[in-house]
N, C-alpha and C. Protein backbone atom coordinates (compact mmCIF):
# COMPACT_ATOMS: atom_id res chain seq x y z
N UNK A 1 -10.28 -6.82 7.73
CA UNK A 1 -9.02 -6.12 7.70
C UNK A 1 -8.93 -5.29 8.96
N UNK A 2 -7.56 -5.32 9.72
CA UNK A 2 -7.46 -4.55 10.71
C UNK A 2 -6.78 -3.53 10.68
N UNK A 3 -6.57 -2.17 11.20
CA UNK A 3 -5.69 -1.40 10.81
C UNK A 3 -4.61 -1.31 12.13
N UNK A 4 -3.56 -0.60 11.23
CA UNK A 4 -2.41 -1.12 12.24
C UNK A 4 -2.22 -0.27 13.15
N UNK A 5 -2.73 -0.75 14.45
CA UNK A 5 -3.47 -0.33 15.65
C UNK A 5 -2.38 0.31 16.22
N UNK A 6 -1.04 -0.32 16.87
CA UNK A 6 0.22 0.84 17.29
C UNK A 6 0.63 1.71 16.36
N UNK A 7 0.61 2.61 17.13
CA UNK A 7 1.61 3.90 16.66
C UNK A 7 3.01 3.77 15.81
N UNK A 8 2.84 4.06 14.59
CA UNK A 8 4.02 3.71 14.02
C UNK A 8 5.26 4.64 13.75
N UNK A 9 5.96 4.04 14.12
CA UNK A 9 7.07 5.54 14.89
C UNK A 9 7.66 6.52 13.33
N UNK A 10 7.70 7.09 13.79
CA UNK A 10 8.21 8.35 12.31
C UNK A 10 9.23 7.29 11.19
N UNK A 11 10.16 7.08 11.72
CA UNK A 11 11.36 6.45 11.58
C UNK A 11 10.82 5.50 10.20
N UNK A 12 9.50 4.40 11.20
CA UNK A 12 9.18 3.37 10.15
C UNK A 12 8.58 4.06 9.48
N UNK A 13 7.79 5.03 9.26
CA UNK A 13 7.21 5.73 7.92
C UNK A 13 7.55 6.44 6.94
N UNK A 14 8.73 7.03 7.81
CA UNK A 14 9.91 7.25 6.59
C UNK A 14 10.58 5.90 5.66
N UNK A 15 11.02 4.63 6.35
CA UNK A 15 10.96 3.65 6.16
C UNK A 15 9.91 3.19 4.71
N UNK A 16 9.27 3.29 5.39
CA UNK A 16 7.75 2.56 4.66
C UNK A 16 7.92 3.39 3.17
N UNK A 17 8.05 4.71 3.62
CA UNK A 17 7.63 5.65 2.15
C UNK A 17 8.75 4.74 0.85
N UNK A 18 10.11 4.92 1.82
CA UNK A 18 11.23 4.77 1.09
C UNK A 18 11.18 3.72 0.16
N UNK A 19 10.75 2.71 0.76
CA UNK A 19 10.61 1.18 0.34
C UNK A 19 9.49 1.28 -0.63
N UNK A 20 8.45 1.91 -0.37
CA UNK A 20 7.38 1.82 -1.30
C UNK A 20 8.16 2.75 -2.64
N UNK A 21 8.54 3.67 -2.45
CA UNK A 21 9.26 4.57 -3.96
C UNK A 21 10.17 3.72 -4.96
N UNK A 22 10.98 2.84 -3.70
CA UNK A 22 12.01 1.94 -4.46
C UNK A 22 11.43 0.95 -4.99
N UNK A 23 10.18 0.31 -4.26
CA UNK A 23 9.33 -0.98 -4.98
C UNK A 23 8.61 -0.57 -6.26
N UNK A 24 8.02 1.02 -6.33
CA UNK A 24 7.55 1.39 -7.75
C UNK A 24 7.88 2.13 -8.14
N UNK A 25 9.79 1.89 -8.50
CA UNK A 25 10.24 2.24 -9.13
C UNK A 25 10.32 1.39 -10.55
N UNK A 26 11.10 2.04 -11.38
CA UNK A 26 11.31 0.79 -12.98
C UNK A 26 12.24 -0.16 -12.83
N UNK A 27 12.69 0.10 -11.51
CA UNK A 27 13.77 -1.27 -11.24
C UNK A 27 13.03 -2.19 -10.89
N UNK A 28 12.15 -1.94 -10.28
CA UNK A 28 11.13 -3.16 -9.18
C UNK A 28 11.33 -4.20 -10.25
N UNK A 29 11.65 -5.21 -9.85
CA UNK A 29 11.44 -6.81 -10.35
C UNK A 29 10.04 -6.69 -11.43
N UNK A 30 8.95 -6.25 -10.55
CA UNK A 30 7.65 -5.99 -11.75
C UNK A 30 6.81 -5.60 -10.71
N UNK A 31 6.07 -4.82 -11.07
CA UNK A 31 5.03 -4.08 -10.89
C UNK A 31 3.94 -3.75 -11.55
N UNK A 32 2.80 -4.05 -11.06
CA UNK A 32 1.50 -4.45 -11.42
C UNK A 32 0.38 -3.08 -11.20
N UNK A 33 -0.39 -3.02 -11.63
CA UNK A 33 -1.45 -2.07 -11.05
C UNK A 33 -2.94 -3.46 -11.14
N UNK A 34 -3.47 -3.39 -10.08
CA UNK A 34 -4.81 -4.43 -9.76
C UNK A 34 -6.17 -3.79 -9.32
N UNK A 35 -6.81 -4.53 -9.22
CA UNK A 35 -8.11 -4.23 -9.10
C UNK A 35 -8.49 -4.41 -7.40
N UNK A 36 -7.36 -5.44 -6.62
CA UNK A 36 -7.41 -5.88 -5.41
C UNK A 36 -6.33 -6.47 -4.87
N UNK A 37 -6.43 -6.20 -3.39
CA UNK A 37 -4.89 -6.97 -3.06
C UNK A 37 -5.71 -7.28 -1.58
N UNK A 38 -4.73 -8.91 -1.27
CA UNK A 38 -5.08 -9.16 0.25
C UNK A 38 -4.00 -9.43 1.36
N UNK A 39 -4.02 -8.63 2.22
CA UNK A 39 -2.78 -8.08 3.28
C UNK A 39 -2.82 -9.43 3.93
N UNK A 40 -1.38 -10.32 3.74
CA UNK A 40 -1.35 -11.39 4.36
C UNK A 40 -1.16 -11.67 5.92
N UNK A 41 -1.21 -10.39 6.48
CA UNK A 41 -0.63 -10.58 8.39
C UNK A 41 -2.39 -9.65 8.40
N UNK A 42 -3.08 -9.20 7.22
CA UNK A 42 -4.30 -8.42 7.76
C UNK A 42 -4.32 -7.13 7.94
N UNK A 43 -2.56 -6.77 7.64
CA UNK A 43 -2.67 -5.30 8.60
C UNK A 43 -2.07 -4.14 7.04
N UNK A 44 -2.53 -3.14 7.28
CA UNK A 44 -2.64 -2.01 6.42
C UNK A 44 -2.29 -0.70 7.27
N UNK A 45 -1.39 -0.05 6.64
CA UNK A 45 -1.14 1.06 7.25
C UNK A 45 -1.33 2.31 6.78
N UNK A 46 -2.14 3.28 7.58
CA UNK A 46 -2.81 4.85 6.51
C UNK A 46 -1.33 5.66 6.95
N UNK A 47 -0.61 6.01 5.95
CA UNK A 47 0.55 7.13 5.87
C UNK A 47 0.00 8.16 5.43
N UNK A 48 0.59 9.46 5.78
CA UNK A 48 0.41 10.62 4.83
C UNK A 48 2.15 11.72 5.00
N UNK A 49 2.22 11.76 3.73
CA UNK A 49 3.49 12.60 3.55
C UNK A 49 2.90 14.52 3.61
N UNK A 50 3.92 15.05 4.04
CA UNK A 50 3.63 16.33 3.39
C UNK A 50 4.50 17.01 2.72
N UNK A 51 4.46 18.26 1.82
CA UNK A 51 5.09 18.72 0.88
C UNK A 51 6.69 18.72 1.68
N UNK A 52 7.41 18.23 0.50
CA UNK A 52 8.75 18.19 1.35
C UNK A 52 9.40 16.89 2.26
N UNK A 53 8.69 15.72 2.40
CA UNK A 53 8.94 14.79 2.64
C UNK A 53 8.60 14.15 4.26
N UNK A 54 7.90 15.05 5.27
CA UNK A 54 7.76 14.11 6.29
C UNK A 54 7.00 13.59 6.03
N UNK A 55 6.98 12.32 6.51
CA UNK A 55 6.07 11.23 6.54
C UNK A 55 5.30 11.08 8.08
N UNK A 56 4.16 10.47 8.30
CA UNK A 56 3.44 10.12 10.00
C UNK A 56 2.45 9.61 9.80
N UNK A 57 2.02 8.73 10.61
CA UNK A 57 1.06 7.66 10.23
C UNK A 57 -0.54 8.98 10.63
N UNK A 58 -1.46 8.07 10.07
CA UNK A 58 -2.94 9.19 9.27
C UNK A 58 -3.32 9.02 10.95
N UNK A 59 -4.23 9.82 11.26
CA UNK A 59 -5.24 10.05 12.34
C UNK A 59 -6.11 9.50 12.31
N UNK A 60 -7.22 8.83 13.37
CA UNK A 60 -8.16 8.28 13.29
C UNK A 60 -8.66 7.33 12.02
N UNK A 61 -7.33 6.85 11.24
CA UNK A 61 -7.86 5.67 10.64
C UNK A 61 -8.50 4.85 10.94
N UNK A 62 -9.09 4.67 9.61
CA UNK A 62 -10.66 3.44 9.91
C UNK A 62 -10.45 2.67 8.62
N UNK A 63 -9.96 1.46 8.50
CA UNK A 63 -9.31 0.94 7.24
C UNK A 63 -10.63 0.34 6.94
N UNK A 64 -10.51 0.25 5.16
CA UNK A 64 -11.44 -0.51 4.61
C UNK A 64 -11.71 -2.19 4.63
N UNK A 65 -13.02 -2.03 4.17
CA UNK A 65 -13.20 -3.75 4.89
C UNK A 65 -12.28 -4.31 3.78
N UNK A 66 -12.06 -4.24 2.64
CA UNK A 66 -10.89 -5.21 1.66
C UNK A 66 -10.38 -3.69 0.82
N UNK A 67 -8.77 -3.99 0.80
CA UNK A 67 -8.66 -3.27 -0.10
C UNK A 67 -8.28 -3.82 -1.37
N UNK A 68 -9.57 -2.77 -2.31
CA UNK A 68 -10.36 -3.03 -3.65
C UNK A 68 -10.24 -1.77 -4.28
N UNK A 69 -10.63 -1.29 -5.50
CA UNK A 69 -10.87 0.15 -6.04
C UNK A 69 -12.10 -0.43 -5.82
N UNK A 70 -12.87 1.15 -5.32
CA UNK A 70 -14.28 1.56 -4.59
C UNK A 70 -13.97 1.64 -3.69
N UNK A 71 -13.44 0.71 -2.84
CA UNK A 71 -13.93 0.91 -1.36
C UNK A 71 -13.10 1.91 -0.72
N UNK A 72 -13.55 2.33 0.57
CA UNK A 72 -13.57 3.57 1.36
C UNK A 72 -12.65 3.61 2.34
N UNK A 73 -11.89 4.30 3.54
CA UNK A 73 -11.31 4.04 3.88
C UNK A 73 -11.33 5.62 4.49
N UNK A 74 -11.19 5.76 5.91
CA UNK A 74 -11.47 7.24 6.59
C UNK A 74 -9.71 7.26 7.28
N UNK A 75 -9.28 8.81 7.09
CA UNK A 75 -8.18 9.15 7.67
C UNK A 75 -8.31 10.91 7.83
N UNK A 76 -7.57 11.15 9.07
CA UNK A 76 -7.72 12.34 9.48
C UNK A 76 -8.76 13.32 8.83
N UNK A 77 -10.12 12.87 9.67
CA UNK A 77 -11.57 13.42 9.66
C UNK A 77 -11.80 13.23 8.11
N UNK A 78 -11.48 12.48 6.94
CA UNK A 78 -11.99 12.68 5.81
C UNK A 78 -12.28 11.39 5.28
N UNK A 79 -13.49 10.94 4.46
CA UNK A 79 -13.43 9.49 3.71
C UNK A 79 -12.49 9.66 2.40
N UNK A 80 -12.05 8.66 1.85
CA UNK A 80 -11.23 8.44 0.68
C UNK A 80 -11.79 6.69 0.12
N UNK A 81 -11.56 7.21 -1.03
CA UNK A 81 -12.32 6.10 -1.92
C UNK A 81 -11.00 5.63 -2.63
N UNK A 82 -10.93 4.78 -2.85
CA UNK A 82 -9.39 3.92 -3.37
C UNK A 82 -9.93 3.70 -5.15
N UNK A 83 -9.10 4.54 -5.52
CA UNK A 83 -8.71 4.36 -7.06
C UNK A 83 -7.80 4.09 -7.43
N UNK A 84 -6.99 3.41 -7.42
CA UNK A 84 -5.60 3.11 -7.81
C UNK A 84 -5.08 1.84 -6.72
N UNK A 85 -4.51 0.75 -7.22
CA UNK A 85 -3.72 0.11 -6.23
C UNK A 85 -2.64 -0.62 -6.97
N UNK A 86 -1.65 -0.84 -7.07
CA UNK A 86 0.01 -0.97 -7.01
C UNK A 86 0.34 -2.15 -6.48
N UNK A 87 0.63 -3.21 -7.03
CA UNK A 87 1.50 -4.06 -6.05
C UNK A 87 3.07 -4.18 -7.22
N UNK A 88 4.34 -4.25 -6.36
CA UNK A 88 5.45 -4.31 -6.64
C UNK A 88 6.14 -5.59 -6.14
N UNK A 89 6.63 -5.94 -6.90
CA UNK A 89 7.23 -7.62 -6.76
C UNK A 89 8.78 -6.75 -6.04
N UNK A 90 9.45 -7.26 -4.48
CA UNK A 90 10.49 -6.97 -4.20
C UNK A 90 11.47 -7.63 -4.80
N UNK A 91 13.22 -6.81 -5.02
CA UNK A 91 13.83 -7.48 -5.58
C UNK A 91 15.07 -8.31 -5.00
N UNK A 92 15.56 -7.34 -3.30
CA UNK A 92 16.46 -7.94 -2.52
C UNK A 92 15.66 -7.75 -1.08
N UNK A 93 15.97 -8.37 -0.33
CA UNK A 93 15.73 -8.62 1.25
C UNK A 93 15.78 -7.22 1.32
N UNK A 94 14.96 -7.08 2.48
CA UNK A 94 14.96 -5.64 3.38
C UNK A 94 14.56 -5.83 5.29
N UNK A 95 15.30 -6.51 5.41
CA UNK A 95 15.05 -7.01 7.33
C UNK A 95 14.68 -6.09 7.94
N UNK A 96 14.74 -5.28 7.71
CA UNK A 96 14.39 -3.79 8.78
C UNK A 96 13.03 -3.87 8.71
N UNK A 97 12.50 -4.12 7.09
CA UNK A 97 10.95 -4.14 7.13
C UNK A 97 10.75 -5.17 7.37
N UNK A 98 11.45 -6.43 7.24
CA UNK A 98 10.72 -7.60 7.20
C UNK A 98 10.27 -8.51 5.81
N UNK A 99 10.93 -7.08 4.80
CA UNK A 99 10.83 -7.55 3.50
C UNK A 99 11.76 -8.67 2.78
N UNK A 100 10.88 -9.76 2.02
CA UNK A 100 12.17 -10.56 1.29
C UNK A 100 12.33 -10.58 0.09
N UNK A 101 13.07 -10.93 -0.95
CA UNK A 101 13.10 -10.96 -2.08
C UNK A 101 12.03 -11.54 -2.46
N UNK A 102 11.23 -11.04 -3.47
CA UNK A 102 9.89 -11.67 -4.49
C UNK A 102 8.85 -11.42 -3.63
N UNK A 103 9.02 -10.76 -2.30
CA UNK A 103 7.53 -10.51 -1.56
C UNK A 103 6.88 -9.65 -2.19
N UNK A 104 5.36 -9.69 -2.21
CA UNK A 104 4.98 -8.10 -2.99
C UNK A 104 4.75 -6.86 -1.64
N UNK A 105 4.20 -5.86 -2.56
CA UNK A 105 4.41 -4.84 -1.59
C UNK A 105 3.50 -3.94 -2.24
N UNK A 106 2.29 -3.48 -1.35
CA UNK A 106 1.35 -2.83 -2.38
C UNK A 106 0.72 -1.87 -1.95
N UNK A 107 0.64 -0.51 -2.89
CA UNK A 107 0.14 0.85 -2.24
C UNK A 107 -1.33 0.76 -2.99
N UNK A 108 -2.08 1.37 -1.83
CA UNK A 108 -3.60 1.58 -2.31
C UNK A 108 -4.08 3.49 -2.37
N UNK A 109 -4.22 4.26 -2.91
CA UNK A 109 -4.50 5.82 -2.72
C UNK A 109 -6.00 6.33 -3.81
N UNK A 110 -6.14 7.09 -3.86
CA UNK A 110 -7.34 7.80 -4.72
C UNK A 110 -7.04 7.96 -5.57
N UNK A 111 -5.84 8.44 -6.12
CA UNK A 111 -5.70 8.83 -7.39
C UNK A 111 -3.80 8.21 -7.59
N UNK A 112 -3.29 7.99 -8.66
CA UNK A 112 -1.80 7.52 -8.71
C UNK A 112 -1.44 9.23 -8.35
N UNK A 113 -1.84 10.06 -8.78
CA UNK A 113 -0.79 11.27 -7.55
C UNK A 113 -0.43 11.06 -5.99
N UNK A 114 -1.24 10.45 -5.90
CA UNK A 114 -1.35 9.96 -4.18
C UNK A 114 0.35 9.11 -3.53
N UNK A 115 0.24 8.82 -4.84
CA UNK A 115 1.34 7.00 -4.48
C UNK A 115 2.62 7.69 -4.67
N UNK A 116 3.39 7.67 -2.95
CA UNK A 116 4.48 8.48 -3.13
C UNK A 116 5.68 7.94 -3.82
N UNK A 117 5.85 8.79 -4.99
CA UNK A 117 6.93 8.59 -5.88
C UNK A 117 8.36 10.11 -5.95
N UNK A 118 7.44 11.23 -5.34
CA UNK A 118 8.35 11.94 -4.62
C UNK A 118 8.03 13.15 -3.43
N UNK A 119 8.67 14.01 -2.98
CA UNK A 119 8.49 14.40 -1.93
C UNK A 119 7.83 16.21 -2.62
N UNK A 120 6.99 15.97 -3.52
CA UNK A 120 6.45 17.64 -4.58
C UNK A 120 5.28 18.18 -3.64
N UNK A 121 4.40 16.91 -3.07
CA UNK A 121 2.68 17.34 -2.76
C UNK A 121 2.68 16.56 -0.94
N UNK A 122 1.49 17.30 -0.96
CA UNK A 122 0.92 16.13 0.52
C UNK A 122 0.31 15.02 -0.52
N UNK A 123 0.71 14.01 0.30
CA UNK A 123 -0.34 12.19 -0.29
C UNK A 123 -0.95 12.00 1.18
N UNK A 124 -1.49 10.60 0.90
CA UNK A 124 -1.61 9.81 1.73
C UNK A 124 -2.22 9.24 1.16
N UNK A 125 -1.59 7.83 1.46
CA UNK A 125 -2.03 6.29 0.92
C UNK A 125 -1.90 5.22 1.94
N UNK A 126 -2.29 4.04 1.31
CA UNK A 126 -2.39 2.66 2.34
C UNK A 126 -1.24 2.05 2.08
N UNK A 127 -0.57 1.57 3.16
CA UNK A 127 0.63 0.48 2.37
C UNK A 127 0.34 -0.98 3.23
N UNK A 128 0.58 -1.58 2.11
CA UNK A 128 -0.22 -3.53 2.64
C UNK A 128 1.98 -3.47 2.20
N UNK A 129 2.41 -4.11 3.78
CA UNK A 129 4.12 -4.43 3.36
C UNK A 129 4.01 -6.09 2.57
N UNK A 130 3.09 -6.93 3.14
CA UNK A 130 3.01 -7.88 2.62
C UNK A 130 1.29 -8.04 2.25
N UNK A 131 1.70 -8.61 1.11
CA UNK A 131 0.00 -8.53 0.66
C UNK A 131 0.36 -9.55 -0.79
N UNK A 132 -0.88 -10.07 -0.83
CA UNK A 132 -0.52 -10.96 -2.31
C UNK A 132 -1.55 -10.03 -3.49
N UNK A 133 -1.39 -9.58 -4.58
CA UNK A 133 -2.05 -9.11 -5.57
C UNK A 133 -3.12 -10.18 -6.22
N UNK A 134 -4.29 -9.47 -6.29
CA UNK A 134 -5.10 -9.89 -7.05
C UNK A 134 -4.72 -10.25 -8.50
N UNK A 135 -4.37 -11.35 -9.18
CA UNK A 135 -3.56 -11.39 -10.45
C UNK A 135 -4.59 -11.73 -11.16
N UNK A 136 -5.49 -11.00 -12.58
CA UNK A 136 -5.87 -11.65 -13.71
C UNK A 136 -5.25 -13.21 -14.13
N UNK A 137 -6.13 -14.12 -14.11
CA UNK A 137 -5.79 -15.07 -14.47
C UNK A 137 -5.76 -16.39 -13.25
N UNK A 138 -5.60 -15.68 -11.55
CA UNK A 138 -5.44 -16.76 -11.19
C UNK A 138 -6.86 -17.21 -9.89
N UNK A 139 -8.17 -16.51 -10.68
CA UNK A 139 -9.48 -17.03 -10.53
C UNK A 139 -10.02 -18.39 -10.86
N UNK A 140 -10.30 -18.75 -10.45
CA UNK A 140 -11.02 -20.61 -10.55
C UNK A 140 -11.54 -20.78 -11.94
N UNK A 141 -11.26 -21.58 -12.78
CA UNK A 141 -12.34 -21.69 -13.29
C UNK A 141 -13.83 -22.27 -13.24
N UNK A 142 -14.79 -21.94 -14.47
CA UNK A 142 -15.56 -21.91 -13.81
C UNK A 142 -16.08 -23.42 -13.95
N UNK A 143 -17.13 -23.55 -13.19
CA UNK A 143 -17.64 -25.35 -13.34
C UNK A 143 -18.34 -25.71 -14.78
N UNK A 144 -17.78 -26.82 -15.16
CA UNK A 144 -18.40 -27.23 -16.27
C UNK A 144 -19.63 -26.82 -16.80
N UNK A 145 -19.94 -27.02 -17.73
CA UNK A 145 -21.77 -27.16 -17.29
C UNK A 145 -21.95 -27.79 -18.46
């Protein structure tokens, strides 16, 4: 996993937040909570909001090798351990992001306080814009024996 190496301008992180609130919201088409998700372009982005709503991409992110619950993930001088991850089934196009209908869209944070749903606390979480969810059920089975 790579993290998303340019500077991501205010604009798109306001962006990003917005889209992520509206994807887990109760409208979202459906929304999942998983155990794992895999970022289909690779790229993951560390946001952090603060009380009151600005949004700016994290400092010295160091993204985790998969994002999983456990694994680790360093942003402005601190490690964070991923407890919680979110994927939201989109429900109409969003071109600005790049989003299409039925793409998922999935936040990874420490705790579900993390996962911005409004502008009350500081967060900061991961957002995978495209990412496919780890779905119960669609593991191999296993070989005969």
């Amino acid at each position: 996993m790579r993290a998303h190496t340019k500077t991501i301008a205010t604009i798109a992180c306001i962006g990003i937040a917005a889209l992520l609130a509206a994807a887990t919201s109760p409208t979202a088409a459906q929304e999942l909570q998983v155990q794992s998700v895999v970022a289909i372009d690779g790229k993951a982005a560390c946001v952090q909001m603060k009380t009151g709503g600005a949004t700016s991409p994290c400092e010295g992110f160091m993204p985790p090798p998969k994002v999983a619950v456990g694994e680790t993930f360093s942003a402005d001088g601190k490690t964070r351990q991923i407890g919680i991850i979110r994927a939201a089934q989109v429900e109409k196009d969003d071109m600005a992001q790049g989003i299409k209908k039925e793409d998922w869209i999935c936040v990874a944070a420490e705790t579900s306080e993390d996962i911005p749903v409004d502008k009350s606390r500081d967060r900061t979480w991961l957002a995978i814009l495209k990412c496919k969810p780890d779905l119960p059920g669609n593991a191999p089975l296993p070989p005969p024996e």
